[in-house]
N, C-alpha and C. Protein backbone atom coordinates (compact mmCIF):
# COMPACT_ATOMS: atom_id res chain seq x y z
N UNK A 1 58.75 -26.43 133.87
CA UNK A 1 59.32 -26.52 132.53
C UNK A 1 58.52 -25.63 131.59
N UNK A 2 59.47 -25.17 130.87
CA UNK A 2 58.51 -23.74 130.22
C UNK A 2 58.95 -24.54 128.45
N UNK A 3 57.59 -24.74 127.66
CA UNK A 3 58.06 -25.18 126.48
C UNK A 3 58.47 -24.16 125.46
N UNK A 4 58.42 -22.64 126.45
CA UNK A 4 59.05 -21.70 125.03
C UNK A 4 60.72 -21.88 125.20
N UNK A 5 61.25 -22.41 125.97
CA UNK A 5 62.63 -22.11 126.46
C UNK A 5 63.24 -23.61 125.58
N UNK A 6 62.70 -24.48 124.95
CA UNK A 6 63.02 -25.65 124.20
C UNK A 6 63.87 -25.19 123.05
N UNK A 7 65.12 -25.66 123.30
CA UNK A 7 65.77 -25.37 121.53
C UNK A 7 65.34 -25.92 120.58
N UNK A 8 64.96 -25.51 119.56
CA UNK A 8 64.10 -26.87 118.65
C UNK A 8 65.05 -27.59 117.77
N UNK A 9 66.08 -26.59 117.94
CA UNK A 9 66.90 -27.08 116.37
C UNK A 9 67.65 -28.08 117.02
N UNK A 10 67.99 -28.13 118.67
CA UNK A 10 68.58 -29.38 119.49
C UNK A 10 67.65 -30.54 118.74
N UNK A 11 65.99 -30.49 119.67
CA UNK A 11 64.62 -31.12 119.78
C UNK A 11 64.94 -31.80 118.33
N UNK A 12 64.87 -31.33 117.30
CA UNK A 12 64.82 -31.73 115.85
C UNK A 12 65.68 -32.48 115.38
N UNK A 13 67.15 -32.13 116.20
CA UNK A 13 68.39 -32.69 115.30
C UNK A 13 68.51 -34.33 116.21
N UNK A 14 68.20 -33.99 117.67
CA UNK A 14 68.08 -35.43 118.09
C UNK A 14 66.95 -36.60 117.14
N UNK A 15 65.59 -35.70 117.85
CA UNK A 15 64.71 -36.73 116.89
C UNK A 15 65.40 -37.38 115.67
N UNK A 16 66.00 -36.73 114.60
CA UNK A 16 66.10 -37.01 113.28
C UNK A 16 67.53 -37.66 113.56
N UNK A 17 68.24 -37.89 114.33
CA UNK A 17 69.46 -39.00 115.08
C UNK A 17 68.90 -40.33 115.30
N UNK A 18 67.89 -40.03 116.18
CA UNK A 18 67.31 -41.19 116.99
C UNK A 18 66.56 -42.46 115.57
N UNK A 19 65.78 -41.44 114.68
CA UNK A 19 65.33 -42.10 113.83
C UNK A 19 66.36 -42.32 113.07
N UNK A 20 67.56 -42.14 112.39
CA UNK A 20 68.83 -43.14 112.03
C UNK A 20 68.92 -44.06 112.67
N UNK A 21 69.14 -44.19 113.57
CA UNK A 21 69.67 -45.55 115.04
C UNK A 21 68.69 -46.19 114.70
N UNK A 22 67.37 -45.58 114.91
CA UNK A 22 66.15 -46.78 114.60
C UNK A 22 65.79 -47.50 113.71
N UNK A 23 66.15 -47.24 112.48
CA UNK A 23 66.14 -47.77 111.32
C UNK A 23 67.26 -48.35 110.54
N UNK A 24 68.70 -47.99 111.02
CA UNK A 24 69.33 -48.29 110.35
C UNK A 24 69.64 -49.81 110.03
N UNK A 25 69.31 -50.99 111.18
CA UNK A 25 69.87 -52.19 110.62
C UNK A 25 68.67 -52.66 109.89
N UNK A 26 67.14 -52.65 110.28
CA UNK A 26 65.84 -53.21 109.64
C UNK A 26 66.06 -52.13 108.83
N UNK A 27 66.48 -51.33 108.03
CA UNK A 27 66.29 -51.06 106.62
C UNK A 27 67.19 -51.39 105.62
N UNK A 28 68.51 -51.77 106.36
CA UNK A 28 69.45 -52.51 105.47
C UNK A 28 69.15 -54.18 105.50
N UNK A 29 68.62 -54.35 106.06
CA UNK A 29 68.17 -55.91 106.00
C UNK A 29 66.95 -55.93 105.33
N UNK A 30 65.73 -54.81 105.07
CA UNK A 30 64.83 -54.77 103.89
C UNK A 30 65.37 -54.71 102.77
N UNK A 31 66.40 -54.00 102.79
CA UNK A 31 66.95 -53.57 101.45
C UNK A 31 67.63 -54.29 100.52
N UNK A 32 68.22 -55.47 101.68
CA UNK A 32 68.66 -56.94 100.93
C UNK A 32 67.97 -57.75 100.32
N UNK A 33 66.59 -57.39 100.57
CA UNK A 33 65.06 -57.95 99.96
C UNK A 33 64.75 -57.06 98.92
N UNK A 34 65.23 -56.32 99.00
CA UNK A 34 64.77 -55.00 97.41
C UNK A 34 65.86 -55.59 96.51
N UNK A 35 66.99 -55.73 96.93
CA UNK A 35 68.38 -55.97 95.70
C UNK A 35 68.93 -57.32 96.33
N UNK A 36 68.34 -58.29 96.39
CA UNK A 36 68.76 -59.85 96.38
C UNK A 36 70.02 -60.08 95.89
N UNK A 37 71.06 -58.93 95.06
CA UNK A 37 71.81 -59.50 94.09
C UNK A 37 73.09 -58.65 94.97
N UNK A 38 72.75 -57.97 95.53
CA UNK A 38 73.10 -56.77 96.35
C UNK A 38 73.15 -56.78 97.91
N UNK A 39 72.70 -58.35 98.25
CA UNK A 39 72.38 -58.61 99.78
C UNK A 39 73.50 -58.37 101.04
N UNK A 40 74.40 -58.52 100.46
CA UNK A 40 75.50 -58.73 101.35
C UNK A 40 75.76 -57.24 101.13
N UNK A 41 76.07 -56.26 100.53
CA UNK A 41 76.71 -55.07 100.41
C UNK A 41 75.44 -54.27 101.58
N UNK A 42 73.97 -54.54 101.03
CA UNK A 42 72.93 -53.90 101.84
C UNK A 42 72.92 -54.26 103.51
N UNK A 43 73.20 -55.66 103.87
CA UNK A 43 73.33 -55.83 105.08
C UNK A 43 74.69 -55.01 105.79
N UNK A 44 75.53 -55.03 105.49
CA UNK A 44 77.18 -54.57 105.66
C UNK A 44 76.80 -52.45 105.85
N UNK A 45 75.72 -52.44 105.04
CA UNK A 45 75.80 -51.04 105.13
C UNK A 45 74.92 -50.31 106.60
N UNK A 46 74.79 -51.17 107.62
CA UNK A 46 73.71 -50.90 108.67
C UNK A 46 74.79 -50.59 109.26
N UNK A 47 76.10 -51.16 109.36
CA UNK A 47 77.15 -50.29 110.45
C UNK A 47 77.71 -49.09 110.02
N UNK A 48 77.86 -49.29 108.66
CA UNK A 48 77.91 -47.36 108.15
C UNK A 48 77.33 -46.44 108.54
N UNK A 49 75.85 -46.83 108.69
CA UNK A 49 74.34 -46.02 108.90
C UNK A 49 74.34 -46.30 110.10
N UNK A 50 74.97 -46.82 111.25
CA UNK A 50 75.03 -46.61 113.07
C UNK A 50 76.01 -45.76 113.22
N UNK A 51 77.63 -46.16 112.02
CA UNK A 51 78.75 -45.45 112.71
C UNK A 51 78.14 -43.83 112.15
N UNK A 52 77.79 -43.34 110.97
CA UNK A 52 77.35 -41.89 110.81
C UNK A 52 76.46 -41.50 111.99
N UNK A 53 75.60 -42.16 112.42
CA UNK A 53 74.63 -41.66 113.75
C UNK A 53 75.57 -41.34 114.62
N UNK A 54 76.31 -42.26 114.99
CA UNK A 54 77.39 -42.39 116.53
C UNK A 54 77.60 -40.87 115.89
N UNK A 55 78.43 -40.68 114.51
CA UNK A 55 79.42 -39.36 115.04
C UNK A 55 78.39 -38.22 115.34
N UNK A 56 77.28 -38.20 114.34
CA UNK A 56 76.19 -36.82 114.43
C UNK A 56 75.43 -37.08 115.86
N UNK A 57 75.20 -37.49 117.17
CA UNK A 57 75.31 -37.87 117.80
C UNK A 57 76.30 -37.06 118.75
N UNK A 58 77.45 -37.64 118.52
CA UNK A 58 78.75 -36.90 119.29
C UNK A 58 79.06 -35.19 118.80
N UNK A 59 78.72 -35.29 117.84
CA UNK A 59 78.99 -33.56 117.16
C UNK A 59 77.58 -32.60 117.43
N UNK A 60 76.90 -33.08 117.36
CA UNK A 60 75.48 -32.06 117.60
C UNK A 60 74.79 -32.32 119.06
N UNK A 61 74.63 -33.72 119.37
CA UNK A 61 73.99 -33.13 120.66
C UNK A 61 74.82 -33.68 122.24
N UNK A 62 75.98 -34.53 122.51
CA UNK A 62 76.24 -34.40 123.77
C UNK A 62 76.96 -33.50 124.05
N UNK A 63 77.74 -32.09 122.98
CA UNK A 63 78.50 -31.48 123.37
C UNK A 63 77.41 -30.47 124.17
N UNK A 64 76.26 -29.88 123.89
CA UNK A 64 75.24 -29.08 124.43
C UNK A 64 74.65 -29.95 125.76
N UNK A 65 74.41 -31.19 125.72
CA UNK A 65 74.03 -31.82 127.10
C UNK A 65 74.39 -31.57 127.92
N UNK A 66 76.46 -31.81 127.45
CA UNK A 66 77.45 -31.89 128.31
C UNK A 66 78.09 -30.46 129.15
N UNK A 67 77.52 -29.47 128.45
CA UNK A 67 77.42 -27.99 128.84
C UNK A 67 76.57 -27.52 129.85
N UNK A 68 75.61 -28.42 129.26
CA UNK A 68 74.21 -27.66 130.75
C UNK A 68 74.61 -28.54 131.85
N UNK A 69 74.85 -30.04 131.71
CA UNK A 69 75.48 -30.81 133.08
C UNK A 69 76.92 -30.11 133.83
N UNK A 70 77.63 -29.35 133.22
CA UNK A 70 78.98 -28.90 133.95
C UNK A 70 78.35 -27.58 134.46
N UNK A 71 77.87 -27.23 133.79
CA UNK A 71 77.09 -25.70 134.27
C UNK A 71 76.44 -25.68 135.50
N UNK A 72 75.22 -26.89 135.94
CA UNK A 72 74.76 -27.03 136.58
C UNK A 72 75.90 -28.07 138.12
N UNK A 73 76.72 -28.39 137.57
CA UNK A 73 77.88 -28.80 138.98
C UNK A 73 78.64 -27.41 139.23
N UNK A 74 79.01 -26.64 138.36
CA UNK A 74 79.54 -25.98 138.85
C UNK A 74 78.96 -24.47 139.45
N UNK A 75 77.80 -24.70 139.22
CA UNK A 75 76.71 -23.22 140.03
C UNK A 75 76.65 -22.35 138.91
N UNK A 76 76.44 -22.54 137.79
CA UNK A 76 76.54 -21.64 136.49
C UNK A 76 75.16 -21.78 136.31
N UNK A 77 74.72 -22.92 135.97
CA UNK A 77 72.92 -23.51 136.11
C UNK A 77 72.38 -24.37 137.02
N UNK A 78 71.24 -24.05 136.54
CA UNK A 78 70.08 -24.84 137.04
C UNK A 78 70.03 -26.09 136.97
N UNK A 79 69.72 -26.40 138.19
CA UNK A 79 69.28 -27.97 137.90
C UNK A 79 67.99 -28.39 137.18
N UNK A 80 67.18 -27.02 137.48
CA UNK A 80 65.62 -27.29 136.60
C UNK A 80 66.26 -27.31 135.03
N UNK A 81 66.67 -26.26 135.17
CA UNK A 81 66.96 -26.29 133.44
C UNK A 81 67.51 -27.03 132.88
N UNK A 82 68.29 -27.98 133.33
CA UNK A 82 68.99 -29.42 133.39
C UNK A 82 68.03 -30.84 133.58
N UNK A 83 67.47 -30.67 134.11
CA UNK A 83 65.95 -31.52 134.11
C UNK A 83 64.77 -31.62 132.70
N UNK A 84 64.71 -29.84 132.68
CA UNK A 84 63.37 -29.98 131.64
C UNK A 84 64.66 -30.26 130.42
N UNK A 85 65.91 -30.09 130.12
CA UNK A 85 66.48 -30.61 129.18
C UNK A 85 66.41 -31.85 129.12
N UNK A 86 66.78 -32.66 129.85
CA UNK A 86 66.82 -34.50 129.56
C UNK A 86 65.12 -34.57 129.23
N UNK A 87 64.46 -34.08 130.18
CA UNK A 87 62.80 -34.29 129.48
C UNK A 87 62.54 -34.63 127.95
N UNK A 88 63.07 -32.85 127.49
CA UNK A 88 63.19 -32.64 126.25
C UNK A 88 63.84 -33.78 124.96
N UNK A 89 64.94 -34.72 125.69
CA UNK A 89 65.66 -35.25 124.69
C UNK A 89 65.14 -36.67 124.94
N UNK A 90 64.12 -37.42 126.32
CA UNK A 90 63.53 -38.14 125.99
C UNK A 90 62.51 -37.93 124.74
N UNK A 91 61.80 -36.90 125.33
CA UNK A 91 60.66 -36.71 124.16
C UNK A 91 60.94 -36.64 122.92
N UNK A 92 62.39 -36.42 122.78
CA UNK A 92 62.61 -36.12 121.31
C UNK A 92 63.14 -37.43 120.90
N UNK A 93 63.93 -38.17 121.36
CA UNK A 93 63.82 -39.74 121.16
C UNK A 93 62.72 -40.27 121.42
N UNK A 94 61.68 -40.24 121.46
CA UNK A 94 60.50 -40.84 121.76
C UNK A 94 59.60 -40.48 119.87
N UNK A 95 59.68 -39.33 120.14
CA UNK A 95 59.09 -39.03 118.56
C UNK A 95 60.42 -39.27 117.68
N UNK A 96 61.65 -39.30 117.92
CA UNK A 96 62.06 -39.89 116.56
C UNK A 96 61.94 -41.04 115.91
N UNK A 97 62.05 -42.29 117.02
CA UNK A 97 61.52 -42.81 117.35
C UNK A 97 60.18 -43.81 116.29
N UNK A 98 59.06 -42.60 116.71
CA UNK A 98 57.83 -42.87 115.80
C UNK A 98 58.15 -42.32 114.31
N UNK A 99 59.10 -41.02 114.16
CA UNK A 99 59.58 -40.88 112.70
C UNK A 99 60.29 -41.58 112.05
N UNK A 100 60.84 -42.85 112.55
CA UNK A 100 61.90 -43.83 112.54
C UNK A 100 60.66 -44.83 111.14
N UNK A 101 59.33 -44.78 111.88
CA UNK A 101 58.30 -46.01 111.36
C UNK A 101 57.89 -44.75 109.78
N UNK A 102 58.48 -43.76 109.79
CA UNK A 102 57.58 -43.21 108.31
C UNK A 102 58.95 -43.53 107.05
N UNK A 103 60.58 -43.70 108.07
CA UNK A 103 61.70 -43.41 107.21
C UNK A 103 61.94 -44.78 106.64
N UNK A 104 61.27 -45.78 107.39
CA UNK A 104 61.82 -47.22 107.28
C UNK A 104 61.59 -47.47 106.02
N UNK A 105 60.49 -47.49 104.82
CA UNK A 105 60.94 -48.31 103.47
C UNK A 105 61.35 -47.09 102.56
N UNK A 106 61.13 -45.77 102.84
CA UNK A 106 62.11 -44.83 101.92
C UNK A 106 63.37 -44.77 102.18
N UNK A 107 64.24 -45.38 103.55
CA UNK A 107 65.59 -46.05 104.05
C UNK A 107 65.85 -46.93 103.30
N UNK A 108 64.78 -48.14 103.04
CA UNK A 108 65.84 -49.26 102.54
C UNK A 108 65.44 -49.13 101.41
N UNK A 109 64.71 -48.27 100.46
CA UNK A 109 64.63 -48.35 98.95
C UNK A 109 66.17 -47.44 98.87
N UNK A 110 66.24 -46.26 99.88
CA UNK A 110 67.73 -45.85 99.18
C UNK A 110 68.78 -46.64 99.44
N UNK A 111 68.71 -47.32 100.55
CA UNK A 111 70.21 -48.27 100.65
C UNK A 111 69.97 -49.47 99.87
N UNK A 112 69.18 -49.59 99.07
CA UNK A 112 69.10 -50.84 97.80
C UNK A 112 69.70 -50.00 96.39
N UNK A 113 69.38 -48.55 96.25
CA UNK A 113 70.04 -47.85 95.50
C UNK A 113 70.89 -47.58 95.40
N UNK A 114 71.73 -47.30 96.85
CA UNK A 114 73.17 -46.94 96.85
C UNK A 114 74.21 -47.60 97.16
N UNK A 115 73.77 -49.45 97.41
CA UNK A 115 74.49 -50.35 96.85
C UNK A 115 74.72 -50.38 95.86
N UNK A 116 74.25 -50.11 94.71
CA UNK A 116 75.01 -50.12 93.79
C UNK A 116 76.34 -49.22 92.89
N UNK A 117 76.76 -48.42 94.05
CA UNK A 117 77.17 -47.75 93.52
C UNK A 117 78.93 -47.99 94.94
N UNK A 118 78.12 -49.08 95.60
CA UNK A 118 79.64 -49.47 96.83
C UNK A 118 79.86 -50.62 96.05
N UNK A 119 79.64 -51.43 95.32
CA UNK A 119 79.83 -52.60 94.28
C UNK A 119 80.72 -52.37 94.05
């Protein structure tokens, strides 16, 4: 596995996916603790903040997964290069992951903010 051959802007856009997913219901359930008055709109908004992941998710990174896996059945690629890729997108869920623990109360201070404006 060669780490110059890593797409980063893949590497980056997962991480910063993974840390949505990770945060999204514990920051709408903090956030019901920031705006008490606002609890129910802040809890309700964690499936908004999964269903936006699901689609960015489906639009940015399994269509590129799903390219190097057909590539590699059909003799176009590598299976290495198909390997150090899943590597790559553990690792990058792994550190989003840990970026998940820096987004968590600047997450639910904004979804205590922008309840008020789904009211």
């Amino acid at each position: 596995m060669n780490w110059r051959d890593i797409p980063l802007k893949l590497f980056f856009t997962n991480m910063l996916i993974t840390a949505i997913y990770t945060i999204g219901v514990l920051s709408a359930l903090y956030a019901a603790l920031l705006a008490p008055e606002r609890a129910t709109t802040a809890v309700m908004a964690s499936g908004l903040i999964n269903g936006i992941a699901t689609i960015l998710l489906i639009v940015f990174i399994d269509p590129k997964i799903s390219i190097l896996a057909d590539d590699v059945i059909n003799q176009k690629g590598s299976y290495i290069n198909l390997k150090s890729a899943s590597i790559m997108m553990v690792t990058s869920r792994l550190l989003g992951t840990l970026l998940a623990q820096v987004l968590f109360i600047p997450g639910a201070k904004y979804i205590a903010w922008f309840t008020q404006f789904i009211v």
